[in-house]
Every structure is written in C-alpha cells, then in structure tokens.
C-alpha atoms as a PDB file:
ATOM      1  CA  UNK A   1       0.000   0.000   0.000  1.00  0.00           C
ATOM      2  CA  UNK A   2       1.847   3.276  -1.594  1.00  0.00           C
ATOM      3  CA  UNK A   3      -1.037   5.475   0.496  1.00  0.00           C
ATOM      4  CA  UNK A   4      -2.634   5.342   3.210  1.00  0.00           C
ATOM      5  CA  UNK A   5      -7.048   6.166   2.266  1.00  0.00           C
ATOM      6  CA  UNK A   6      -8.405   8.204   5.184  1.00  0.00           C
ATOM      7  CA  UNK A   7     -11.787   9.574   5.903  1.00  0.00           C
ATOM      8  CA  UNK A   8     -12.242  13.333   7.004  1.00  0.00           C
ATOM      9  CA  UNK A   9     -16.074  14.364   8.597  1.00  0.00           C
ATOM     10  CA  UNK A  10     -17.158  16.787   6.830  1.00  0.00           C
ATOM     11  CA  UNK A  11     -19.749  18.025   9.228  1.00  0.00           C
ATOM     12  CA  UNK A  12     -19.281  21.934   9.725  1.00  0.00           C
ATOM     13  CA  UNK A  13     -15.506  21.498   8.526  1.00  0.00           C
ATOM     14  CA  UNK A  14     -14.433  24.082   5.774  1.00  0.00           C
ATOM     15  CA  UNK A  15     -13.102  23.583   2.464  1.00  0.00           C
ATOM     16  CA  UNK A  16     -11.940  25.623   0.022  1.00  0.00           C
ATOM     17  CA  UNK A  17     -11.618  25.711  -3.482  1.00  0.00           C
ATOM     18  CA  UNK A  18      -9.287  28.080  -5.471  1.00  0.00           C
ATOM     19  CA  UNK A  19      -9.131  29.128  -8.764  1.00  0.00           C
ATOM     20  CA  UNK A  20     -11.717  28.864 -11.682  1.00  0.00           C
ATOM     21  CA  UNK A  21     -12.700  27.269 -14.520  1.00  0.00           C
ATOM     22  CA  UNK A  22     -13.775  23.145 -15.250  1.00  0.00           C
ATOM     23  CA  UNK A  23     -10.714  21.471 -12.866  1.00  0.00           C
ATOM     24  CA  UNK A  24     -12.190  23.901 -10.019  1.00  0.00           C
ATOM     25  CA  UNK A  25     -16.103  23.449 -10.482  1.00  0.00           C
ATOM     26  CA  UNK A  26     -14.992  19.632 -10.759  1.00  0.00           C
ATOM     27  CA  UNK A  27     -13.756  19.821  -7.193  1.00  0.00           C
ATOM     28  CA  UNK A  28     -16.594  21.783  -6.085  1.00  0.00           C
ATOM     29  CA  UNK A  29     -18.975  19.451  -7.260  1.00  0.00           C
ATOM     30  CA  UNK A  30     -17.247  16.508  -4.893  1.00  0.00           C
ATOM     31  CA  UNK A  31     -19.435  18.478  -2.100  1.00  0.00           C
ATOM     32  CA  UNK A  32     -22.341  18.815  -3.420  1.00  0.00           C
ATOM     33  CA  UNK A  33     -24.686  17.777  -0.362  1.00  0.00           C
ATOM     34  CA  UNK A  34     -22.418  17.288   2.029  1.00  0.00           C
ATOM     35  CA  UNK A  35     -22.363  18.942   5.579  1.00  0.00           C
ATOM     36  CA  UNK A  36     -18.766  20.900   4.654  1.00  0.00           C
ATOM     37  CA  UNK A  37     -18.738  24.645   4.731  1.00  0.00           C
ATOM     38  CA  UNK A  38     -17.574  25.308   1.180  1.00  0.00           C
ATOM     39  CA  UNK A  39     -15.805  28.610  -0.188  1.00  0.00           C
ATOM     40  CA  UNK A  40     -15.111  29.772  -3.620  1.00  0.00           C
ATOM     41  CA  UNK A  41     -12.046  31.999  -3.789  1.00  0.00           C
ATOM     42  CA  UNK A  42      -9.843  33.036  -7.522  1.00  0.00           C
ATOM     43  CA  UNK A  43      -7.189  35.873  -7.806  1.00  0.00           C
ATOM     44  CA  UNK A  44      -5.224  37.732  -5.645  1.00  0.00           C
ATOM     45  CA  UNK A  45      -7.687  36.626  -2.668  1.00  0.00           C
ATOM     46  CA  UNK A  46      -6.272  33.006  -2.808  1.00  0.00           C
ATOM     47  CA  UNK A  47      -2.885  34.056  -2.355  1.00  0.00           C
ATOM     48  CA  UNK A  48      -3.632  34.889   1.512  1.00  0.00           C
ATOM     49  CA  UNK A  49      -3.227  32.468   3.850  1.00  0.00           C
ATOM     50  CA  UNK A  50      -6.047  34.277   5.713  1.00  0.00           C
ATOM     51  CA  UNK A  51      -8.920  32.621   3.313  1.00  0.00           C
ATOM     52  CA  UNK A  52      -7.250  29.516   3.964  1.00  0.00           C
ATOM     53  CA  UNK A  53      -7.645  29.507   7.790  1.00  0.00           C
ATOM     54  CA  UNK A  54      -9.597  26.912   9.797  1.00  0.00           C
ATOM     55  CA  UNK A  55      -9.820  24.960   6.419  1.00  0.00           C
ATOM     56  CA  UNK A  56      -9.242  20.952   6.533  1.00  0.00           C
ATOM     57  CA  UNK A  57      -8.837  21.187   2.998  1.00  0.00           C
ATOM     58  CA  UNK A  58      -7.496  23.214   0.196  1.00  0.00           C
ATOM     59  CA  UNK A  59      -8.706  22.100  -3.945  1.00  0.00           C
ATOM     60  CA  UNK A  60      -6.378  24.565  -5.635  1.00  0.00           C
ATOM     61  CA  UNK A  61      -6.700  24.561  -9.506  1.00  0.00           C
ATOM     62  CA  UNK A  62      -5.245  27.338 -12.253  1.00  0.00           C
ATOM     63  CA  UNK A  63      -1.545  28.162 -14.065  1.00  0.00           C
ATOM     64  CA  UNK A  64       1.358  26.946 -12.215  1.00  0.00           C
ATOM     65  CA  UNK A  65       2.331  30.547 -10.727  1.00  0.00           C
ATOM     66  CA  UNK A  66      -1.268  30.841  -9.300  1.00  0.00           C
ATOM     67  CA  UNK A  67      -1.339  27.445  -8.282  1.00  0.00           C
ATOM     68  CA  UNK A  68       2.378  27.519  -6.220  1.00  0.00           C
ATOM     69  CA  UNK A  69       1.136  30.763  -4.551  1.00  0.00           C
ATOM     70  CA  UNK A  70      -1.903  29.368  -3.223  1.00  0.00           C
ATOM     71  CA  UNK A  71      -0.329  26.552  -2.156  1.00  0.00           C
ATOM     72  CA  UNK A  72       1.613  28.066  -0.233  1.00  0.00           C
ATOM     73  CA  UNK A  73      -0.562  30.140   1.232  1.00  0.00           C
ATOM     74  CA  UNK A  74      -2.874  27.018   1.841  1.00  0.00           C
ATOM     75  CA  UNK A  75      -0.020  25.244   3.594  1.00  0.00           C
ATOM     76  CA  UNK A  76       0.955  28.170   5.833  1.00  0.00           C
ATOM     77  CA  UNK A  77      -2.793  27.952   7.155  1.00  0.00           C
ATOM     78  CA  UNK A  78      -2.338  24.416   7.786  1.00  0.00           C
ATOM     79  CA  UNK A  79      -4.051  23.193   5.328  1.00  0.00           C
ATOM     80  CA  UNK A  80      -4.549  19.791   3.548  1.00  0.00           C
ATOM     81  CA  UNK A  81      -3.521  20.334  -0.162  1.00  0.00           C
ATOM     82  CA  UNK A  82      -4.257  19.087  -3.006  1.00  0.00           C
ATOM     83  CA  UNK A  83      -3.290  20.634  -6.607  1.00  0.00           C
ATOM     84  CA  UNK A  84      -4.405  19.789  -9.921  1.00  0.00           C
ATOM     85  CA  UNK A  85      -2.146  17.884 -12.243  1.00  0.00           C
ATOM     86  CA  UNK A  86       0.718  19.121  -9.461  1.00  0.00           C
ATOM     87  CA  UNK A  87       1.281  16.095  -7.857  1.00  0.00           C
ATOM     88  CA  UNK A  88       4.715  17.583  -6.561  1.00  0.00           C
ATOM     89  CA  UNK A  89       2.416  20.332  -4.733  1.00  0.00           C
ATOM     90  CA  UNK A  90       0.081  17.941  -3.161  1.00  0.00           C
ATOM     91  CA  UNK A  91      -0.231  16.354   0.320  1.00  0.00           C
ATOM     92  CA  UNK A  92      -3.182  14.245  -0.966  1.00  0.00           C
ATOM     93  CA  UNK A  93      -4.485  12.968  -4.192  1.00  0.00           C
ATOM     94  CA  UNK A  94      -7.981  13.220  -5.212  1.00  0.00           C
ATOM     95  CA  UNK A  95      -9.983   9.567  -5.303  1.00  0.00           C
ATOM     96  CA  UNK A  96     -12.754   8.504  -7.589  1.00  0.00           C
ATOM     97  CA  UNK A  97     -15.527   8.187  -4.969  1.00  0.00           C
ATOM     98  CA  UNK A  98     -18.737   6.172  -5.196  1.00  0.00           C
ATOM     99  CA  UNK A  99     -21.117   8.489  -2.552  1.00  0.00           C
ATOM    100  CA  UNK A 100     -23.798   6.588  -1.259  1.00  0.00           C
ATOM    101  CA  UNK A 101     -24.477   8.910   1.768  1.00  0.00           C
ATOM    102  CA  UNK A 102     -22.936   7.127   4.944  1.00  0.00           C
ATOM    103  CA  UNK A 103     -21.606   4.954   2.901  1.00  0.00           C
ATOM    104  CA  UNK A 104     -18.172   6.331   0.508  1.00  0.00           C
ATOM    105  CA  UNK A 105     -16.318   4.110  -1.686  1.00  0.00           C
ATOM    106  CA  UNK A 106     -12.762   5.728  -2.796  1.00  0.00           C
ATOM    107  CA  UNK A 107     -10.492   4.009  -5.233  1.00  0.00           C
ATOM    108  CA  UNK A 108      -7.138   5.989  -5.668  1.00  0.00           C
ATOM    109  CA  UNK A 109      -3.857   5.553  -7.528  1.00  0.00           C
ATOM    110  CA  UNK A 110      -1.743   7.720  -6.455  1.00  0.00           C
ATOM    111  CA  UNK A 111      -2.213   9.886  -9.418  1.00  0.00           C
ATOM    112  CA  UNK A 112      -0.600   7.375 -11.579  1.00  0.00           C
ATOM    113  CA  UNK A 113      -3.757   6.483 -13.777  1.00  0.00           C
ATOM    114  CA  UNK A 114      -6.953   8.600 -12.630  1.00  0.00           C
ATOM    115  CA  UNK A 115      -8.947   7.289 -15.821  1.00  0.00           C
ATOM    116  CA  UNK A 116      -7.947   3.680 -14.008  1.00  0.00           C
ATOM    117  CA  UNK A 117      -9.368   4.605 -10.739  1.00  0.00           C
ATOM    118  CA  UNK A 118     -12.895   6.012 -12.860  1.00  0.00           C
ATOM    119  CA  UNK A 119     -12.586   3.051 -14.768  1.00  0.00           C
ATOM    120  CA  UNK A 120     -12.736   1.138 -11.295  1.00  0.00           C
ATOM    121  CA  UNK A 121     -15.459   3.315  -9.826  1.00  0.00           C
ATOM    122  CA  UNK A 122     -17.991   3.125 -12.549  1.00  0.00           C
ATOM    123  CA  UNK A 123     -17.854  -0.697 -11.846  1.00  0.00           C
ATOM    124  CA  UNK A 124     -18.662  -0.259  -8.175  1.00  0.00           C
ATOM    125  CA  UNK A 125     -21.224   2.266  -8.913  1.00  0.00           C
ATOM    126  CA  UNK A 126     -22.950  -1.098 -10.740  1.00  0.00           C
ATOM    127  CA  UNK A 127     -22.502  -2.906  -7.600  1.00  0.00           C
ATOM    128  CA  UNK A 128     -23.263  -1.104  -4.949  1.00  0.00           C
ATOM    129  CA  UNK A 129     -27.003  -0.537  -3.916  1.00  0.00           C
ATOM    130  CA  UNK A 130     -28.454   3.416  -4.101  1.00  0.00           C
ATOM    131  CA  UNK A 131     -29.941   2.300  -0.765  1.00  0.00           C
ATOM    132  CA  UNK A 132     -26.922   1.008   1.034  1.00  0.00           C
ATOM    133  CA  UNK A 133     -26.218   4.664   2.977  1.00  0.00           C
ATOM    134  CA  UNK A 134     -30.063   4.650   4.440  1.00  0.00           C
ATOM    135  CA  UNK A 135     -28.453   1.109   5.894  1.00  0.00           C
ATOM    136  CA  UNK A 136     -25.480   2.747   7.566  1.00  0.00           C
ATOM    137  CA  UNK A 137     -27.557   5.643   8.584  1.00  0.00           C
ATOM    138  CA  UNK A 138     -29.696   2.862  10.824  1.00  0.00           C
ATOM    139  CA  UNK A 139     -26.687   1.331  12.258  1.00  0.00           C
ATOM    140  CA  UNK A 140     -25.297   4.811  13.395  1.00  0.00           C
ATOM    141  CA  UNK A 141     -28.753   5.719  15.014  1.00  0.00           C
ATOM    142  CA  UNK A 142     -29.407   2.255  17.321  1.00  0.00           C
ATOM    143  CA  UNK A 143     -25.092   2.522  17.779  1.00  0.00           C
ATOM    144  CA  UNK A 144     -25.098   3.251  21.468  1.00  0.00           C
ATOM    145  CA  UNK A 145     -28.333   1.200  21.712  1.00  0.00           C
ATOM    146  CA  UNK A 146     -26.876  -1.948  20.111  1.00  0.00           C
ATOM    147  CA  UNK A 147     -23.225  -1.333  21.963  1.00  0.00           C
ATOM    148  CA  UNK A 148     -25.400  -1.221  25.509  1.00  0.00           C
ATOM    149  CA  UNK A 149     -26.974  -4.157  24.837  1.00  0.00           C
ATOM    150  CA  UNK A 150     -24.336  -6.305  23.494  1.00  0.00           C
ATOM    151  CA  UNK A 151     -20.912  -5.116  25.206  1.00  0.00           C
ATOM    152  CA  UNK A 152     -18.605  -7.959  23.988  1.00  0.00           C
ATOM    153  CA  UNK A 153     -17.330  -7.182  20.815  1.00  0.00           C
ATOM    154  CA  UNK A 154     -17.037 -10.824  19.948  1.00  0.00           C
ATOM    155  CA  UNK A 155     -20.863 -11.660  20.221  1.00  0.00           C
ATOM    156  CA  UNK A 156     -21.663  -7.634  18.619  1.00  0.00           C
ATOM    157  CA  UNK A 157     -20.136  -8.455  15.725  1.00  0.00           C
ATOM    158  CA  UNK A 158     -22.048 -11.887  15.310  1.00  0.00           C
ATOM    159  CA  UNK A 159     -25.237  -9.811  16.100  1.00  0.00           C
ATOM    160  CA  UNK A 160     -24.373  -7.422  13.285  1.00  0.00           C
ATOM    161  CA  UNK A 161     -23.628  -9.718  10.636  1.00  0.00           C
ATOM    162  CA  UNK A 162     -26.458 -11.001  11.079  1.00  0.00           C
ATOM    163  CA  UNK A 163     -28.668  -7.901  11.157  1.00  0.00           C
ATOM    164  CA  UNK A 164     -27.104  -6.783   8.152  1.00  0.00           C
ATOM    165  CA  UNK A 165     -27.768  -9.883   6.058  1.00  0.00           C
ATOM    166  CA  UNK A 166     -31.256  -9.985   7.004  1.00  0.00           C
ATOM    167  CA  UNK A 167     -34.476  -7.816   7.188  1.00  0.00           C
ATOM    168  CA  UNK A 168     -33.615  -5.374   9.071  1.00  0.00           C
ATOM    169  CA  UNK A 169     -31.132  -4.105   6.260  1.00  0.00           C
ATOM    170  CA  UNK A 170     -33.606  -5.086   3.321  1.00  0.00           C
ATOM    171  CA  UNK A 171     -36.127  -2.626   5.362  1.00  0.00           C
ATOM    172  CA  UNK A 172     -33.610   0.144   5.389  1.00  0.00           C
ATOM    173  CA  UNK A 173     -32.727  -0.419   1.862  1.00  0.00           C
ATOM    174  CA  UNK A 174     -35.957  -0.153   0.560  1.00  0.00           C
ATOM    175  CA  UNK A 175     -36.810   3.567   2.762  1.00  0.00           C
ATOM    176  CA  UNK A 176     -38.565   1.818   5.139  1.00  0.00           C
ATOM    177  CA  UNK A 177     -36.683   3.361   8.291  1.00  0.00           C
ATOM    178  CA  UNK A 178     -39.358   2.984  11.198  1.00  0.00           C
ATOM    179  CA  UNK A 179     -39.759  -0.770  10.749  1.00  0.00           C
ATOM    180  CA  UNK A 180     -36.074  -1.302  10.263  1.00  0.00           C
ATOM    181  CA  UNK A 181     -35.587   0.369  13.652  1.00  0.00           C
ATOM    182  CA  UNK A 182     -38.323  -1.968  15.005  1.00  0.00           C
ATOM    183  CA  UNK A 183     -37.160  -4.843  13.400  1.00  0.00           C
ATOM    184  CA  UNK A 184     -33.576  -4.233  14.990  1.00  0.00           C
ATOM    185  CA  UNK A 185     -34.637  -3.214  18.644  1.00  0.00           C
ATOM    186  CA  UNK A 186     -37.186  -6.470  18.478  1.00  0.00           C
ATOM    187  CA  UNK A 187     -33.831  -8.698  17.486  1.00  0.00           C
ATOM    188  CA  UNK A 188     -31.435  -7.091  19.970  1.00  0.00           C
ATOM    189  CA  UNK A 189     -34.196  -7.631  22.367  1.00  0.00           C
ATOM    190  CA  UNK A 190     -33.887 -10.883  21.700  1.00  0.00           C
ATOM    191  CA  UNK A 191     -29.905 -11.792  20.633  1.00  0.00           C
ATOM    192  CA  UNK A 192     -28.837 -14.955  21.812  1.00  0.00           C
ATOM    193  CA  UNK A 193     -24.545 -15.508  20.815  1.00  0.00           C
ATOM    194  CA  UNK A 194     -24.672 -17.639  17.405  1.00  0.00           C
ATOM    195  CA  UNK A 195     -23.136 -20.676  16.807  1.00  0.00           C
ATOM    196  CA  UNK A 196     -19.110 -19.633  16.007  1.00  0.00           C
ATOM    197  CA  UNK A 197     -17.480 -21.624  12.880  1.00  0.00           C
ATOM    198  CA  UNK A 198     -14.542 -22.334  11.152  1.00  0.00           C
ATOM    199  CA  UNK A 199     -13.366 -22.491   8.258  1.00  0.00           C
ATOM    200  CA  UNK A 200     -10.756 -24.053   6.548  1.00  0.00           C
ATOM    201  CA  UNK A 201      -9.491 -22.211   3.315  1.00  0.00           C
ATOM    202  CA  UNK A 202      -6.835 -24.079   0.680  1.00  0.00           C
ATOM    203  CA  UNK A 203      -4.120 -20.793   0.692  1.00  0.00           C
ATOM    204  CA  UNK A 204      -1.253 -22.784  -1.083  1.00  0.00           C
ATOM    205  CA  UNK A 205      -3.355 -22.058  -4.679  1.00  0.00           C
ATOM    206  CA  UNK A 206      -3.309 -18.087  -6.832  1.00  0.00           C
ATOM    207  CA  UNK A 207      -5.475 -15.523  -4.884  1.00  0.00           C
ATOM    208  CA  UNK A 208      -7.702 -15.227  -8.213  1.00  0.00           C
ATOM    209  CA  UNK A 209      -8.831 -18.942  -7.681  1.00  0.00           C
ATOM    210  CA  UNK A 210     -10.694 -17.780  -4.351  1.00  0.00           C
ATOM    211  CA  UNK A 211     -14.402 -18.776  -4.448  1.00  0.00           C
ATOM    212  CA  UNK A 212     -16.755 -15.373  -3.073  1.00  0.00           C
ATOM    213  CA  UNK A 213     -17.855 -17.775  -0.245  1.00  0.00           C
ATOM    214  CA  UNK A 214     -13.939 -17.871   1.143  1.00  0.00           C
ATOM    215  CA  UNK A 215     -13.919 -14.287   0.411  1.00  0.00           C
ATOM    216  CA  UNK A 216     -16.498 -13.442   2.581  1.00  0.00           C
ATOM    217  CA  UNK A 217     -15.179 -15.748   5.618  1.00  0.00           C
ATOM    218  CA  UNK A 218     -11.637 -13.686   5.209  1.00  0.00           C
ATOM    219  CA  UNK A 219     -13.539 -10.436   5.677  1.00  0.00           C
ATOM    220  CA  UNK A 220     -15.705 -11.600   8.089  1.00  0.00           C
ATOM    221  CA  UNK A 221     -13.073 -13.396  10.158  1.00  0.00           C
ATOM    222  CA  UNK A 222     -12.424 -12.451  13.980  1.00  0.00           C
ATOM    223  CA  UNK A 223      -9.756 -14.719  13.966  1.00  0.00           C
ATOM    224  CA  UNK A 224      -6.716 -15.981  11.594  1.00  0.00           C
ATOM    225  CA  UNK A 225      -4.434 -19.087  11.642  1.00  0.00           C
ATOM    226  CA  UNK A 226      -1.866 -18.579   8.829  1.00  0.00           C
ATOM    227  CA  UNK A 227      -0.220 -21.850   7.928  1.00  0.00           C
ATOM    228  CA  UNK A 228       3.165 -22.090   6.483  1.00  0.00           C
ATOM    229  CA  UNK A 229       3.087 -22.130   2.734  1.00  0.00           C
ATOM    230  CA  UNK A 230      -0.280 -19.852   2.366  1.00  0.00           C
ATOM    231  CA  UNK A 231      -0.570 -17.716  -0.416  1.00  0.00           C
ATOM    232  CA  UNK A 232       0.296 -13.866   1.000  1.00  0.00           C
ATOM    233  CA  UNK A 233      -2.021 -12.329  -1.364  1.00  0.00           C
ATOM    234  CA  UNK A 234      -4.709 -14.670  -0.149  1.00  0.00           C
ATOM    235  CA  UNK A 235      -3.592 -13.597   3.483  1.00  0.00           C
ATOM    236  CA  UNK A 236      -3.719 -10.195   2.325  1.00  0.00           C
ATOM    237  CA  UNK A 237      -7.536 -10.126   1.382  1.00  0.00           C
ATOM    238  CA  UNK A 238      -8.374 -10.837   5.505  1.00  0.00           C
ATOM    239  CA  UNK A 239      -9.619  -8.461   7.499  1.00  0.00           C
ATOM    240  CA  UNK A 240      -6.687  -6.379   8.625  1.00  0.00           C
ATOM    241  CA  UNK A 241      -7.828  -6.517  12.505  1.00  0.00           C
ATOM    242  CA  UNK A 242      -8.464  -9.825  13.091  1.00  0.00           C
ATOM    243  CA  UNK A 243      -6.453 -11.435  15.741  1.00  0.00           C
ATOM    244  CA  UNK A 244      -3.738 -13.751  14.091  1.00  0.00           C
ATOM    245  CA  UNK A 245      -2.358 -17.180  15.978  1.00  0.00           C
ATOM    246  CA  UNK A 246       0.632 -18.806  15.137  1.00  0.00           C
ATOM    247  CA  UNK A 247       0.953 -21.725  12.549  1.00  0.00           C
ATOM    248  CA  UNK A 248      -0.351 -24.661  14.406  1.00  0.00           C
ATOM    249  CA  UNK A 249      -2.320 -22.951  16.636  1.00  0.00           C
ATOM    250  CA  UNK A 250      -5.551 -25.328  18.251  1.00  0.00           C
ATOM    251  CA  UNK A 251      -9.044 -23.861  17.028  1.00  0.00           C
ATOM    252  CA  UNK A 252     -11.026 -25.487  19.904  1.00  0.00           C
ATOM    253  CA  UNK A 253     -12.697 -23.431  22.398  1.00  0.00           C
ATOM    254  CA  UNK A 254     -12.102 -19.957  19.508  1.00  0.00           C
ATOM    255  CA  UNK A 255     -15.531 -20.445  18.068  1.00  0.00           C
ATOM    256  CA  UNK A 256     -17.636 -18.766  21.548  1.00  0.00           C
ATOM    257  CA  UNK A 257     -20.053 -15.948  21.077  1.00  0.00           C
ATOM    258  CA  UNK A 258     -20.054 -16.325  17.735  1.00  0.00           C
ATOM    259  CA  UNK A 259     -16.573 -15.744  16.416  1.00  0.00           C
ATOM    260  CA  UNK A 260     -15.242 -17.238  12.834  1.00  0.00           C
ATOM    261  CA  UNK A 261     -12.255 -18.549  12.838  1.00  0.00           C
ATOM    262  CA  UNK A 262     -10.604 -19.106   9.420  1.00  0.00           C
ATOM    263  CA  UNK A 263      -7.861 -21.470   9.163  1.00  0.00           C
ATOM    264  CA  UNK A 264      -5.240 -20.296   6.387  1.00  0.00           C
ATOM    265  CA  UNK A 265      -3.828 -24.149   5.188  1.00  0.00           C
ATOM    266  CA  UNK A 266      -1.119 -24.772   2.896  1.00  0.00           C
ATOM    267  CA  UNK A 267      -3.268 -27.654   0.932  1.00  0.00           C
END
C-alpha cells in the first residue's frame, strides 16, 4: 500500500476551493450535499493564507504561478492540499468516490492512472445498492443502543452480521426506516450468541482462484491461523484486525459468542 485512504467528517468542517474554470467546479462538485462549509475563492484573494484559515482542505486549480502561490498560502494555514495535475504540490491525491451517503467508496492511484481509478469506480457504482447509505444511517442511530446491549465485541459483531444480512437491512434499503428500527430493537431484544465456525481455506493455490464464499469468511473473520506455505495475497484479502495465531495454533474453544475462525492451510 503506496497510500494510506483516510476519511475526514465533513460536518461543519471548511473547504476551500481556489481558482476557476472546469478542474475547479470539478472539485466543487465533490461536495455537493455534504455537511462541509464550502468557499469559492480566484485571484489575488487566494494568495492569503487568511482565506485559507480553519480549512481541513485546500482544492487549488489554475496556471502553475497561481497554483504555487496558493499553495503556499494554503499550507501556511495548515491546510490539507491538493493541486491539480501538481502532484509535486500535493499532500493528498484526489480519489474517484462512489457516494452513497454514509456509505463512501474511494479508489485511488496515487495519481498514476486517474482514468484507471474512474474506470474502477464506474464498476462499483454497478454494484453497490443506491440504498446502502439509508443502511449505515440505521446502524449509526441504534449505535449506542446496540453497543449497551451487546458489550462484547465478539458476540456484537455476530449480532451485526447477522442484522445486516437480514431484514432489518432489506427494510432500510428499501426507505422503510421505522420498521427497520423496530425490526432491529425487536432482534437485539432478543440476541442470543450464534453458533461460532470455522473455516478451513486451501491458501497454497493463486489468490484469483478464491471462491466469493472464502472471500467473505476472510472479511468476516475475527480470527486468523496462517499456515506455512499460504498464499500472502490470499492472506492479504483478511480483514486487517483480526487477531492472528501462530501456525499450528488449536481452534477449539475460539468459536464462543459467535466468532469465525478461518484457518489459512497450505493444501
């Protein structure tokens, strides 16, 4: 991983966009309906660090002398920067994003191929559902209700996998907000720890040969035993927080509250 993706909140947060023209109504229009405070500055006014202050971020877009100057005007305010086709003036680069509301998809290169990373985007905007964000949106409302009522992590997580896989994320997905909340209350009321699992994955083979069923247990998986002989860009495609045991490591007694255990095996 050349860079590391991050995720500002936007809510009440300024940004600021210098300089005119398409590149600068381009960057403009990555805000449109979000919470950030937005501001519109071209000439000598974005040459001051002054416009630039209290700003997260800093879209700077024009000729190179405009574009240095605001830069460092930008950075002096302290800034995040990002220039357009400067990549030598930027702190960030500028991801193709899939906005679904709560939910953000952002697929970067590191400015290496941006018509790769739209190329990449427009296939996710295929896959992922308009109604995915109303989803998250649930999940951050019944948060502190759901953490209260299941404080293990282990046996949350269970919960929420489940939750998400089943009505209660259909409802949301189709607008139906109320009855999701219902729905998710009435099984939290109710959450018993599921049966844990695990699963035993073939590593020693090319990542590409992964069935979407093993793909799902490596994201999914609280737990990791990597074998000797597994496949690191198999290994790679697990969740990066799940706890990892040593090769040879016993399973039994893992698989309480719920936790899925995937076994990384070398054949």
């Amino acid at each position: 991983m050349d860079a590391f993706p991050a995720f500002f909140p936007l809510a009440g947060r300024k940004v600021v966009i210098a300089g005119s023209g398409e590149a600068a109504d381009a960057k403009a229009r990555l805000f449109d309906g979000s919470p950030a405070v937005v501001v519109r500055v071209d000439g000598d006014a974005a040459l001051s660090a002054s416009v630039y202050s209290g700003a997260l971020l800093a879209f700077i877009a024009g000729e190179p002398a405009f574009a240095e100057a605001a830069a460092r005007a930008a950075a002096i305010a302290g800034a995040i920067v990002n220039v357009t086709d400067r990549p030598d003036l930027c702190d960030f680069t500028t991801p193709s994003i899939v906005d679904r509301g709560e939910v953000v998809a952002a697929i970067g290169t590191g400015g290496a191929s941006p018509m790769l990373a739209t190329m990449l985007r427009t296939e996710l905007e295929a896959r992922v559902p308009q109604g995915i964000g109303r989803v998250a949106a649930l999940f951050r409302q019944l948060q502190d209700e759901v953490r209260a009522g299941l404080p293990d992590l282990t046996e949350r997580r269970a919960f929420l996998r489940d939750a998400l896989a089943g009505p209660v994320a259909r409802a949301a997905m189709e607008g139906e907000m109320v009855e999701a909340a219902r729905l998710l209350r009435e099984a939290l009321t109710g959450a018993r720890a599921s049966p844990g699992e695990v699963l035993h994955i073939n590593a020693a083979r090319p990542a590409d040969l992964i069935t979407l069923r093993e793909l799902r247990a490596l994201g999914a998986a609280d737990v990791l035993v990597v074998e000797a002989g597994a496949n690191p860009d198999i290994v790679a495609m697990a969740r990066r927080d799940a706890e990892r045991l040593a090769p040879g490591a016993p399973t039994e007694g893992l698989v309480v509250g719920g936790r899925r255990v995937v076994r990384l095996t070398a054949g």
